[in-house]
PDB file of N, CA and C in Angstrom:
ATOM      1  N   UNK A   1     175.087 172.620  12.549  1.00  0.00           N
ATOM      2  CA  UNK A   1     174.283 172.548  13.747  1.00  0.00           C
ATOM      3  C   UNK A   1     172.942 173.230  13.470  1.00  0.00           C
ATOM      4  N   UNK A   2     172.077 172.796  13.768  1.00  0.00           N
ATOM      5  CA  UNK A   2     170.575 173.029  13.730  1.00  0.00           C
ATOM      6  C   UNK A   2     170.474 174.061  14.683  1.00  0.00           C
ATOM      7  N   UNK A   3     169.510 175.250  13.839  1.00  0.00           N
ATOM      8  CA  UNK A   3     168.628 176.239  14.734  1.00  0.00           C
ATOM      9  C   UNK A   3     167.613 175.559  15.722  1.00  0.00           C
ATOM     10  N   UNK A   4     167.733 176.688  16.564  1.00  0.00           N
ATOM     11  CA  UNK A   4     166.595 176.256  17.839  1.00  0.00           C
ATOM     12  C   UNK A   4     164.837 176.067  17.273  1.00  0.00           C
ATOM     13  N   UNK A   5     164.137 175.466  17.270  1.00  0.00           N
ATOM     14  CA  UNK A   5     162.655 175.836  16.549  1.00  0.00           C
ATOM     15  C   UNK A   5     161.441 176.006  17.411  1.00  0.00           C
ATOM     16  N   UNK A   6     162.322 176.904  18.737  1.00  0.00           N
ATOM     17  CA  UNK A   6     161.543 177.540  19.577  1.00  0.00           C
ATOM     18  C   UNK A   6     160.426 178.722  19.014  1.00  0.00           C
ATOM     19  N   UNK A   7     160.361 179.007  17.972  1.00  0.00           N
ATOM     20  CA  UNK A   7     159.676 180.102  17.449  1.00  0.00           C
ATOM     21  C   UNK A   7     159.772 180.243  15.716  1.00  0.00           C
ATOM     22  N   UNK A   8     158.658 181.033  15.577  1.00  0.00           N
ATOM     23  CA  UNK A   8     159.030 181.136  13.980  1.00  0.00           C
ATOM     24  C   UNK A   8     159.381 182.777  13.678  1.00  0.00           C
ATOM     25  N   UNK A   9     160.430 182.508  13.174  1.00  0.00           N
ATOM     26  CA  UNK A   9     161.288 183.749  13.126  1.00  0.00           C
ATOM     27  C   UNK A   9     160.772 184.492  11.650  1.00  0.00           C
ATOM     28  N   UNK A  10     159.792 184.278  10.920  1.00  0.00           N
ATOM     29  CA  UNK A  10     158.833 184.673   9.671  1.00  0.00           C
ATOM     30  C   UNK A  10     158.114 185.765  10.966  1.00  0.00           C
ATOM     31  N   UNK A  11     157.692 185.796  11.505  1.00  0.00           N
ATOM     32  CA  UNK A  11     157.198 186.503  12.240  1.00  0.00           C
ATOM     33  C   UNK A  11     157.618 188.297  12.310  1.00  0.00           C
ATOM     34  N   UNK A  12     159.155 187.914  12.838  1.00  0.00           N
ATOM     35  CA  UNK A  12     159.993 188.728  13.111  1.00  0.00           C
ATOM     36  C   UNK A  12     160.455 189.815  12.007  1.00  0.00           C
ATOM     37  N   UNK A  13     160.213 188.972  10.158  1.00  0.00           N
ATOM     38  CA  UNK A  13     160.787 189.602   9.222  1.00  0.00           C
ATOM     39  C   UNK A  13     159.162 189.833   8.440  1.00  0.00           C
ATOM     40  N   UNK A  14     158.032 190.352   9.040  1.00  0.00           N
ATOM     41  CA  UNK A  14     156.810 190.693   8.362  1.00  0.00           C
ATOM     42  C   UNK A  14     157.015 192.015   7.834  1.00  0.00           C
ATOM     43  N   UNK A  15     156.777 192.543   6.543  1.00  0.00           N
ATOM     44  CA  UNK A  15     156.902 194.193   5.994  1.00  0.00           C
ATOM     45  C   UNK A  15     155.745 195.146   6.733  1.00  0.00           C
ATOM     46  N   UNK A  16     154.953 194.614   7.304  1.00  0.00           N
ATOM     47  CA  UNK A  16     153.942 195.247   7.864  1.00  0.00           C
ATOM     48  C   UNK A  16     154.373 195.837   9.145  1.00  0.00           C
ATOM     49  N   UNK A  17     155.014 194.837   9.741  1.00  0.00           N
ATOM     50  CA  UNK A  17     156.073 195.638  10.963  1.00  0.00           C
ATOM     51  C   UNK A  17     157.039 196.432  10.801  1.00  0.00           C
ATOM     52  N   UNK A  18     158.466 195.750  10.737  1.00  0.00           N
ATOM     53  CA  UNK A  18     159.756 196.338  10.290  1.00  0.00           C
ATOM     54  C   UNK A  18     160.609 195.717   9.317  1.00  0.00           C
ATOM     55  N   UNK A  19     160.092 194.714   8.556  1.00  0.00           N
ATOM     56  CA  UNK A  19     161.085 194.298   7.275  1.00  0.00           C
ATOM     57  C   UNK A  19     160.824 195.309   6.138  1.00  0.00           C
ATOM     58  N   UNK A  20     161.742 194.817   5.490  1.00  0.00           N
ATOM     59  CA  UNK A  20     161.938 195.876   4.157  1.00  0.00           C
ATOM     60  C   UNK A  20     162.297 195.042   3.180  1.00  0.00           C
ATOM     61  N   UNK A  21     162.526 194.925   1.811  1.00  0.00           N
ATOM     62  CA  UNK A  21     162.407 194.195   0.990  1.00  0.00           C
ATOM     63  C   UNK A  21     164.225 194.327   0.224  1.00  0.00           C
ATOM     64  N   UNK A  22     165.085 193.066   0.566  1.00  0.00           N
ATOM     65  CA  UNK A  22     166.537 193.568  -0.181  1.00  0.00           C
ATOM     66  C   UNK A  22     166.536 191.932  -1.110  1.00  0.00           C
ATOM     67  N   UNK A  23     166.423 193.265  -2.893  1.00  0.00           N
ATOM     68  CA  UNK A  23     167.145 192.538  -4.316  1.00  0.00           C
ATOM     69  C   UNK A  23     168.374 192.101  -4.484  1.00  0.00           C
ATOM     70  N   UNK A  24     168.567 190.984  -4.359  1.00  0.00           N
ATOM     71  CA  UNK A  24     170.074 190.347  -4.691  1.00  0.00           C
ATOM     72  C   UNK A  24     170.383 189.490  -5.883  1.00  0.00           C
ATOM     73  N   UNK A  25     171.229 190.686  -6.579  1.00  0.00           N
ATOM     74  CA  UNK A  25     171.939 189.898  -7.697  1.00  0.00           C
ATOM     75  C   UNK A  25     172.929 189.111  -7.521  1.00  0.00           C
ATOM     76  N   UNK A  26     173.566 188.777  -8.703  1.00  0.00           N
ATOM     77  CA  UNK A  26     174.632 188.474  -9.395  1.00  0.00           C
ATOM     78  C   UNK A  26     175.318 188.101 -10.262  1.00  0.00           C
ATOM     79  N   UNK A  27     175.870 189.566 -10.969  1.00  0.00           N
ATOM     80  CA  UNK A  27     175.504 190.204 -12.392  1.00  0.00           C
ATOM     81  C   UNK A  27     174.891 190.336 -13.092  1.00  0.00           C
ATOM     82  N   UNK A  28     174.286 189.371 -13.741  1.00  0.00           N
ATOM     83  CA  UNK A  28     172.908 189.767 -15.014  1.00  0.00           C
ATOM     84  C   UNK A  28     171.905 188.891 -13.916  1.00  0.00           C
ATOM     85  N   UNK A  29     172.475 187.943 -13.014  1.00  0.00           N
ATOM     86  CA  UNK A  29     171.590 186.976 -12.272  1.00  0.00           C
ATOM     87  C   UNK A  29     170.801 187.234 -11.621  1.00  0.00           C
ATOM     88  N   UNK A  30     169.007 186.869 -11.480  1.00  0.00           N
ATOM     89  CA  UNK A  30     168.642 187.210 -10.078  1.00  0.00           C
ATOM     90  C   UNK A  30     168.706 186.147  -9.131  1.00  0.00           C
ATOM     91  N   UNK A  31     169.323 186.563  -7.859  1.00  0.00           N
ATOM     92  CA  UNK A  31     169.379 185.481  -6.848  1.00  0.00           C
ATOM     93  C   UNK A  31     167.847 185.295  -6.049  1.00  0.00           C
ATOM     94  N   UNK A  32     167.342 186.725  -5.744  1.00  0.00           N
ATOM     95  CA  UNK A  32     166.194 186.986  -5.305  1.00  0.00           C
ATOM     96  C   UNK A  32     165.777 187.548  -4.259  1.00  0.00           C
ATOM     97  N   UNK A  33     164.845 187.993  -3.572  1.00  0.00           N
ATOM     98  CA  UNK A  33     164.071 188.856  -3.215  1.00  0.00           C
ATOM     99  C   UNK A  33     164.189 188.223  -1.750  1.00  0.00           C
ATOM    100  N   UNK A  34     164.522 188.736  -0.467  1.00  0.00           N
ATOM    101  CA  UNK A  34     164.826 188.203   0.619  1.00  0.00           C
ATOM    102  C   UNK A  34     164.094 189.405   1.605  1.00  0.00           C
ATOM    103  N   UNK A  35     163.275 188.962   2.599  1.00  0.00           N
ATOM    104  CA  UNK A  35     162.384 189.464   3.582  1.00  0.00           C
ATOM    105  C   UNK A  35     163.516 189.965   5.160  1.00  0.00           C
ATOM    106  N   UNK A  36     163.955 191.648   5.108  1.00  0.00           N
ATOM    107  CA  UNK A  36     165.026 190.950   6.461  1.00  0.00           C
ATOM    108  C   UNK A  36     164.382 193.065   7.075  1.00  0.00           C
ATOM    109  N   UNK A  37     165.644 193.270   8.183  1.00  0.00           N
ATOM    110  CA  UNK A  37     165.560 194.401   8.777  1.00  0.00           C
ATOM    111  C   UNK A  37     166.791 194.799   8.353  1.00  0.00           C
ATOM    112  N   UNK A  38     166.664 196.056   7.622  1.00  0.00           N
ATOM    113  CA  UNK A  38     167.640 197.115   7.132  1.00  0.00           C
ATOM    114  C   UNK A  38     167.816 197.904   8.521  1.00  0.00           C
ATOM    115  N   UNK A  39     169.357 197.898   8.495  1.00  0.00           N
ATOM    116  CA  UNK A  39     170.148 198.919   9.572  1.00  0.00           C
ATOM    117  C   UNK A  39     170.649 199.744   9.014  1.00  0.00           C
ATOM    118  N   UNK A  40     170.610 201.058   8.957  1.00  0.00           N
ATOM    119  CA  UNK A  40     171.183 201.962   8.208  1.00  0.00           C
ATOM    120  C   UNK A  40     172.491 202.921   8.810  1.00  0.00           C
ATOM    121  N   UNK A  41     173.394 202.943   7.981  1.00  0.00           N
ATOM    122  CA  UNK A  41     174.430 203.743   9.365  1.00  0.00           C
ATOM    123  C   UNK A  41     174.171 204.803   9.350  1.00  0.00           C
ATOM    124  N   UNK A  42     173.527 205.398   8.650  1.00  0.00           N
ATOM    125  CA  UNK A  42     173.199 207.086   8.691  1.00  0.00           C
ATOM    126  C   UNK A  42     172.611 207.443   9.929  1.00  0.00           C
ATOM    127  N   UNK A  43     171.735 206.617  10.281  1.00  0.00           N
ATOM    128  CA  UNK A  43     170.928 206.566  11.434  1.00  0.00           C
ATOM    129  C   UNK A  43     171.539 206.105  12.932  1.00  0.00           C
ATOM    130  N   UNK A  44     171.174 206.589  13.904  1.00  0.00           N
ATOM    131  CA  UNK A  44     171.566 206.512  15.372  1.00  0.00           C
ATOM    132  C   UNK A  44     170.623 206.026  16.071  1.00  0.00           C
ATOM    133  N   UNK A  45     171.324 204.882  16.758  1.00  0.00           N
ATOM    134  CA  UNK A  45     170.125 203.919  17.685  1.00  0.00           C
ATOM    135  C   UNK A  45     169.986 204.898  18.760  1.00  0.00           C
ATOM    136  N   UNK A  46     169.512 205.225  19.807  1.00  0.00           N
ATOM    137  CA  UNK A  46     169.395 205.841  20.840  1.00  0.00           C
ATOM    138  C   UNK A  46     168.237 204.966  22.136  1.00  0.00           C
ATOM    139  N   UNK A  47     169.440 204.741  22.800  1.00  0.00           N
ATOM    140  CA  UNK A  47     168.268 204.007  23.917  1.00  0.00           C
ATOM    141  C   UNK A  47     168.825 204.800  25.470  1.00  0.00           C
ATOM    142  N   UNK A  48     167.445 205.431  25.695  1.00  0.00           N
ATOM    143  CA  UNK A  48     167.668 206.070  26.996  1.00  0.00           C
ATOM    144  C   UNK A  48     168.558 207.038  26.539  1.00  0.00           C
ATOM    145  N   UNK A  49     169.553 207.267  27.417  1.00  0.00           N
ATOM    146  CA  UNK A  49     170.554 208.344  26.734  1.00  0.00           C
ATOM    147  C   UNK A  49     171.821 208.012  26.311  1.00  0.00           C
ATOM    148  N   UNK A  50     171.881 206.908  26.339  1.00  0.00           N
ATOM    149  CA  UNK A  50     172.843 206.135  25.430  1.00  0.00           C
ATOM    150  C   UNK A  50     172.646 206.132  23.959  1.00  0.00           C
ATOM    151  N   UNK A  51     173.674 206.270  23.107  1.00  0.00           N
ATOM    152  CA  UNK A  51     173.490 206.682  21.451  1.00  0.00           C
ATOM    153  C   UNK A  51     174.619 206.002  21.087  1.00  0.00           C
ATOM    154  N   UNK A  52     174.306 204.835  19.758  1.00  0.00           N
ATOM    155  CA  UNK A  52     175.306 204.401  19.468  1.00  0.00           C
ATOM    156  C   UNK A  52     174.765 204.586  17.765  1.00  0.00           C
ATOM    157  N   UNK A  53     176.338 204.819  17.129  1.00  0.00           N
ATOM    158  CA  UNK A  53     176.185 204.667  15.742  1.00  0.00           C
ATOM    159  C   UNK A  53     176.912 203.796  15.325  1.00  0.00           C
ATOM    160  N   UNK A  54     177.064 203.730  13.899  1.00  0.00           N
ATOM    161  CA  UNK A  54     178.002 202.259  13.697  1.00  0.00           C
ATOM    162  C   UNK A  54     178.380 202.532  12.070  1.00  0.00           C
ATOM    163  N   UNK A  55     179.415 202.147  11.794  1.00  0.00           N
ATOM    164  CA  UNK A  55     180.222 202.870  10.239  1.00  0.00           C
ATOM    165  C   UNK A  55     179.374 201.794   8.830  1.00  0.00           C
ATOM    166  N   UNK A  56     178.920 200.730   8.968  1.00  0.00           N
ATOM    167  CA  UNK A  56     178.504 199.856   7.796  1.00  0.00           C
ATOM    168  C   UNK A  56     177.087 199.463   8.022  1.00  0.00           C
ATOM    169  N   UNK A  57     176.476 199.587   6.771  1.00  0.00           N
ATOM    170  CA  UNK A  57     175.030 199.181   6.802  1.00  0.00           C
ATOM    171  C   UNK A  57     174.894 197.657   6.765  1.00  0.00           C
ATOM    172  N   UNK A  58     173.921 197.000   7.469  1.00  0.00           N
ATOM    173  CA  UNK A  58     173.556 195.614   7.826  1.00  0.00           C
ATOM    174  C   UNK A  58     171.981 195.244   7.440  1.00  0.00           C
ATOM    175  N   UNK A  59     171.966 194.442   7.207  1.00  0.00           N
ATOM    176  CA  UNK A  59     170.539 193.664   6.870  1.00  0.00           C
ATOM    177  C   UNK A  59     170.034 191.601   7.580  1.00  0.00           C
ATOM    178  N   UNK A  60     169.450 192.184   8.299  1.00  0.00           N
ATOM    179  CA  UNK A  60     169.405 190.797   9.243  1.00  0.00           C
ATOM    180  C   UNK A  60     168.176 190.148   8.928  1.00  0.00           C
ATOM    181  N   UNK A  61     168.561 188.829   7.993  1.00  0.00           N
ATOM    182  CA  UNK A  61     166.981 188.283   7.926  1.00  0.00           C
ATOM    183  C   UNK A  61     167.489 186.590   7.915  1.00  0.00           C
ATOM    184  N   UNK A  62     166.112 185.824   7.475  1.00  0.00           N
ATOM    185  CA  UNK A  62     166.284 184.716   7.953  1.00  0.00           C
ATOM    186  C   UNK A  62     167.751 183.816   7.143  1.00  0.00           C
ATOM    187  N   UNK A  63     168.315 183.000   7.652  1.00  0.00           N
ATOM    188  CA  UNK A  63     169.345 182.132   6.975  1.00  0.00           C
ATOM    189  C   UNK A  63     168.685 181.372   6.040  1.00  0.00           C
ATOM    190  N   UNK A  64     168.134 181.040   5.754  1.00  0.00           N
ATOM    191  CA  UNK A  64     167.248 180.113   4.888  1.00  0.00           C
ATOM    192  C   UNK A  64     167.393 180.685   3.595  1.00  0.00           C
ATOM    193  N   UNK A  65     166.999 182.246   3.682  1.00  0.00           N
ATOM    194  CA  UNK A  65     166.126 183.009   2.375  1.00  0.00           C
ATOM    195  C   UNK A  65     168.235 183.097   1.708  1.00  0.00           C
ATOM    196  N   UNK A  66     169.082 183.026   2.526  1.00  0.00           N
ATOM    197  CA  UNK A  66     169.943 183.906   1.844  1.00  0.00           C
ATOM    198  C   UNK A  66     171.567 182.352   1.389  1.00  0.00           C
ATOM    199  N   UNK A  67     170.732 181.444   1.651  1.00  0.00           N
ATOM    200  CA  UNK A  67     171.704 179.935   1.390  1.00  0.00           C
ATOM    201  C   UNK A  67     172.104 180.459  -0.031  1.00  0.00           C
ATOM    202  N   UNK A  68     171.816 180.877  -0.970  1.00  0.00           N
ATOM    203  CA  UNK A  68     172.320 181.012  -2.056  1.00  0.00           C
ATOM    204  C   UNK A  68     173.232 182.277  -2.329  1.00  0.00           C
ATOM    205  N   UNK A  69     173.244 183.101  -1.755  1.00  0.00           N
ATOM    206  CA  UNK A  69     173.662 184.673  -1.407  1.00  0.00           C
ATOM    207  C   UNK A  69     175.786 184.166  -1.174  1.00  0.00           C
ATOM    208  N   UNK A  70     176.423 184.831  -1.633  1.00  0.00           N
ATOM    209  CA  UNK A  70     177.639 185.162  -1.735  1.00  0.00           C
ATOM    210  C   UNK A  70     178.620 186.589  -1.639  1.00  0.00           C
ATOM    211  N   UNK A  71     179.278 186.717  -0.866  1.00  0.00           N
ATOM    212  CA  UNK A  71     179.971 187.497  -1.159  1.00  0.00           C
ATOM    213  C   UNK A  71     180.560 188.334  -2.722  1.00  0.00           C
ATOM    214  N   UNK A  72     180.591 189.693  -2.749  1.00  0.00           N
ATOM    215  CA  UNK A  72     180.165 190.539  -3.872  1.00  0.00           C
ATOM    216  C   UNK A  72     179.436 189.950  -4.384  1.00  0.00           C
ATOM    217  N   UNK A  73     178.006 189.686  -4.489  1.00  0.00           N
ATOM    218  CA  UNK A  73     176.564 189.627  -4.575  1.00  0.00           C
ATOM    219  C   UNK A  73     176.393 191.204  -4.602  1.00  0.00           C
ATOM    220  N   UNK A  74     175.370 191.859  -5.408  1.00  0.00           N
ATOM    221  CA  UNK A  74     174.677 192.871  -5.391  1.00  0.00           C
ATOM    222  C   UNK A  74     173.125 193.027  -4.438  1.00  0.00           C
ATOM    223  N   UNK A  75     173.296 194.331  -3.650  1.00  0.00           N
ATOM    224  CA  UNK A  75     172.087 194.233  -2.847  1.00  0.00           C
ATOM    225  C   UNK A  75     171.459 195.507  -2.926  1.00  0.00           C
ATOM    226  N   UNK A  76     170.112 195.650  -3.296  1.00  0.00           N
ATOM    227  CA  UNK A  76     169.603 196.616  -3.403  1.00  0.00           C
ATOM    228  C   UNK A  76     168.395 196.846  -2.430  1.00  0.00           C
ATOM    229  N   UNK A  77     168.268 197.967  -2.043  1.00  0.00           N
ATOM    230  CA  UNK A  77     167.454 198.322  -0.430  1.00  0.00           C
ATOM    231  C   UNK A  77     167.093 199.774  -1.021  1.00  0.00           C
ATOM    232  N   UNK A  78     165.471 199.578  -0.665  1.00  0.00           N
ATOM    233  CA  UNK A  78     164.749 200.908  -0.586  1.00  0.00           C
ATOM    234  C   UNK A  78     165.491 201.734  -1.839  1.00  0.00           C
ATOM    235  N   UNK A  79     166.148 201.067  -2.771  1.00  0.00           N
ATOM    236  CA  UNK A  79     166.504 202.346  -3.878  1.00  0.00           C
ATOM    237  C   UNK A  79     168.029 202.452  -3.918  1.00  0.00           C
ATOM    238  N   UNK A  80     168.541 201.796  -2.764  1.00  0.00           N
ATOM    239  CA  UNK A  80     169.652 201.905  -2.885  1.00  0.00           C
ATOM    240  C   UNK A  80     171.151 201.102  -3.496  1.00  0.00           C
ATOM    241  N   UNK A  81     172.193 200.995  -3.793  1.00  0.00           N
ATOM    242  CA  UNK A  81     172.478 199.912  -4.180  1.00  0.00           C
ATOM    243  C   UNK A  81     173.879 199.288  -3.283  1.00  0.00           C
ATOM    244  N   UNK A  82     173.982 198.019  -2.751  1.00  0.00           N
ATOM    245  CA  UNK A  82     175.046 197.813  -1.897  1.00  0.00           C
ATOM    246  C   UNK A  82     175.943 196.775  -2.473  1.00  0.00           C
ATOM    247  N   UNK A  83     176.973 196.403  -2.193  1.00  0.00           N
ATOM    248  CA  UNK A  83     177.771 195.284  -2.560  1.00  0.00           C
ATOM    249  C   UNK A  83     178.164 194.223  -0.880  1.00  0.00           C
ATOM    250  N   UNK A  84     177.889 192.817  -1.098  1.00  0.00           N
ATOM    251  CA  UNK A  84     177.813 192.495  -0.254  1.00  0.00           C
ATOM    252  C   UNK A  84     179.247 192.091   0.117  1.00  0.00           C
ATOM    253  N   UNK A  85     179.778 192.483   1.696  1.00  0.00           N
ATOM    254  CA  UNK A  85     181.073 192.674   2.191  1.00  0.00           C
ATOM    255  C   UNK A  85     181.992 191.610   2.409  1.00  0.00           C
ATOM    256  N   UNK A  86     181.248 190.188   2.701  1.00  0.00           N
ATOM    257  CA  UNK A  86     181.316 189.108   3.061  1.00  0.00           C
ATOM    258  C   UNK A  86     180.547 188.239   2.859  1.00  0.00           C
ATOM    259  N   UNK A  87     180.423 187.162   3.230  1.00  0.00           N
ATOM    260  CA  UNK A  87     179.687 185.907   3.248  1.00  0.00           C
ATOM    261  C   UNK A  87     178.940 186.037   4.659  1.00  0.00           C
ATOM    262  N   UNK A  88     177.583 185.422   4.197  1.00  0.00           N
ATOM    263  CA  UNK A  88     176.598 185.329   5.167  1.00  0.00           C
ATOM    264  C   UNK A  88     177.014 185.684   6.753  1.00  0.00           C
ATOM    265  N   UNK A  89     176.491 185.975   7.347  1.00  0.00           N
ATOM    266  CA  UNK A  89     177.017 185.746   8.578  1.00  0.00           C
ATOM    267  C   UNK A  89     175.881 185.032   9.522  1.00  0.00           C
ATOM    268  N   UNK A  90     176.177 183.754   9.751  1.00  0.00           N
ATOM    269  CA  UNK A  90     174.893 183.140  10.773  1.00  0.00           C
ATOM    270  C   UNK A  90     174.788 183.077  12.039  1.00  0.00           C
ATOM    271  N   UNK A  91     174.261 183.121  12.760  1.00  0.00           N
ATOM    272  CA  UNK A  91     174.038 183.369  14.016  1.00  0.00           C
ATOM    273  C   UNK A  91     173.854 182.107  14.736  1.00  0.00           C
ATOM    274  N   UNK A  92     173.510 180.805  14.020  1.00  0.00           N
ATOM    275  CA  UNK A  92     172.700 180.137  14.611  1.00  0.00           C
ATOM    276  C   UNK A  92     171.646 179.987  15.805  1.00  0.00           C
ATOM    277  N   UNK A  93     170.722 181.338  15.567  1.00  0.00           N
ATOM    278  CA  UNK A  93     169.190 180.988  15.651  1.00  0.00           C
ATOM    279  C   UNK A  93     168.355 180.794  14.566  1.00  0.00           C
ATOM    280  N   UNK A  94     168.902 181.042  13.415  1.00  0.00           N
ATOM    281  CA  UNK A  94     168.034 180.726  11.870  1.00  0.00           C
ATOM    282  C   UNK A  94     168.424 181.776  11.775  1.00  0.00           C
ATOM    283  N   UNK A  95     169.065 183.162  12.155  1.00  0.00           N
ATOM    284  CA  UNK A  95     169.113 184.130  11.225  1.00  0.00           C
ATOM    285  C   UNK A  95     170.429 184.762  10.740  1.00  0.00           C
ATOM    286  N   UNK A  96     170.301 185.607   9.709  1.00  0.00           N
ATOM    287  CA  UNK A  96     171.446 185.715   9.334  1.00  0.00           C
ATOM    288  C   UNK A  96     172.030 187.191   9.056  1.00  0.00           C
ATOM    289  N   UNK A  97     172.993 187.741   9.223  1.00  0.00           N
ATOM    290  CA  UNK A  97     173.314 189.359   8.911  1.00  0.00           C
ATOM    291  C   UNK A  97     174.026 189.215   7.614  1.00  0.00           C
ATOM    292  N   UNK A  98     173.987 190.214   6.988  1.00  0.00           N
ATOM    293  CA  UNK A  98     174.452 190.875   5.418  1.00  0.00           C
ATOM    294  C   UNK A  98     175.244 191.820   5.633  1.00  0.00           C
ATOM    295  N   UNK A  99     176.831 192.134   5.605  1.00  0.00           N
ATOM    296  CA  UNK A  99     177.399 193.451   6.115  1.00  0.00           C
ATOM    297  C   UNK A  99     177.591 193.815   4.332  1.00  0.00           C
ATOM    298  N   UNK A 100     177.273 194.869   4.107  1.00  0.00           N
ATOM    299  CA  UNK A 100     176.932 195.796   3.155  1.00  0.00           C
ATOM    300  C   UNK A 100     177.388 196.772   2.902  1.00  0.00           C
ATOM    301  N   UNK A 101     178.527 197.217   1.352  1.00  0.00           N
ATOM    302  CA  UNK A 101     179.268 198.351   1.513  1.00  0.00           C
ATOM    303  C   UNK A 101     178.478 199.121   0.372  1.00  0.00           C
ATOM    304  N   UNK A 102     179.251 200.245   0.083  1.00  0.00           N
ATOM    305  CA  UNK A 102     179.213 201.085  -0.778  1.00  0.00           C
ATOM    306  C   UNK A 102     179.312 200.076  -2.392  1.00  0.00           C
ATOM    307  N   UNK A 103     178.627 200.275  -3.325  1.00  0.00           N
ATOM    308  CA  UNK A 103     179.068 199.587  -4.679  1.00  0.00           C
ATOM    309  C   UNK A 103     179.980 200.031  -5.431  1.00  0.00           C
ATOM    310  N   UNK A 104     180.922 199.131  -5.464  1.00  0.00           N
ATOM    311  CA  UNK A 104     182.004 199.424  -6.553  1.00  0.00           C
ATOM    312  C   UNK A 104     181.824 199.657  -8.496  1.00  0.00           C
ATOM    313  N   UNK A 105     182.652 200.728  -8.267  1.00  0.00           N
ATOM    314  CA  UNK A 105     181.630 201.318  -9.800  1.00  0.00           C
ATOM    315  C   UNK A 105     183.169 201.174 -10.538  1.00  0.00           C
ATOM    316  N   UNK A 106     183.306 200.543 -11.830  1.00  0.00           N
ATOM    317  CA  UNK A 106     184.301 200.652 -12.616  1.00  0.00           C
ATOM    318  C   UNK A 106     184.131 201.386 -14.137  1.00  0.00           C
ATOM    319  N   UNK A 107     185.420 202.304 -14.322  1.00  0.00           N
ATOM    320  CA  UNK A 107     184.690 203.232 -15.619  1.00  0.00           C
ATOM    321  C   UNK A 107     185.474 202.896 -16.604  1.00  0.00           C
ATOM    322  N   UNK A 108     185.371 202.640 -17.933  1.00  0.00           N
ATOM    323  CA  UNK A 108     186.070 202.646 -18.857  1.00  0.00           C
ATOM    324  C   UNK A 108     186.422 203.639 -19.385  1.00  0.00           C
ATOM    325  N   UNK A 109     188.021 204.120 -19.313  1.00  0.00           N
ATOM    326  CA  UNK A 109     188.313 205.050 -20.065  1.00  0.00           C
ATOM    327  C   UNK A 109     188.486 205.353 -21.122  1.00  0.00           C
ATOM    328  N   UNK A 110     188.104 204.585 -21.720  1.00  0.00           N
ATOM    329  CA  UNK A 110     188.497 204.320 -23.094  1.00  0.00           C
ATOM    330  C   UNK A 110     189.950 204.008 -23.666  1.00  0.00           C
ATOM    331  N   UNK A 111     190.752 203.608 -22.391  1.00  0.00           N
ATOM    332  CA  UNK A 111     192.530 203.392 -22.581  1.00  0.00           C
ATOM    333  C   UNK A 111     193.050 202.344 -23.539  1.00  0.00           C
TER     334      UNK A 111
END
């Protein structure tokens, strides 16, 4: 089903406002460089005196930029590095959320 094309949602994901820039691999691959809004859980929304926090970091940008994007995909934000939790999640207005965990690190023990 087709997004609404009431608006252009490029607008919404400008770095000059509030986008931020998230690197997506996969493994040696680059998938590429996707324009969205980093949610951070460290951080607390606060509206009025209502305060909500939330346990997993999210990244909401357009569906378009992320058609190639997969689950455990590598995502890197502001320095940081994430593993992606799931598969796209679309909204159908054109955009799309990224739920984003901690990266899984494997060590060789030499066993």
């Amino acid at each position: 089903m087709p997004h609404p094309d009431f608006e252009d949602i490029t607008e919404f994901f400008d770095p000059d406002e509030f986008a931020t820039t998230a690197h997506i691999t996969r493994g040696a691959e680059n998938i590429g460089d996707v324009l969205g809004i980093f949610d951070d859980p460290n951080e607390v929304a606060r509206i009025g005196e209502y305060s909500m926090d939330h346990v997993t970091p999210k990244f909401e940008c357009a569906e378009v930029d992320v058609a190639d994007v997969h689950k455990n995909d590598r995502v890197t934000i502001e320095g940081r590095e994430f593993d992606l939790m799931e598969e796209p999640q679309l909204d159908g207005t054109g955009t799309a959320r990224l739920v984003l965990g901690k990266t899984t690190v494997t060590y060789n023990a030499g066993l």
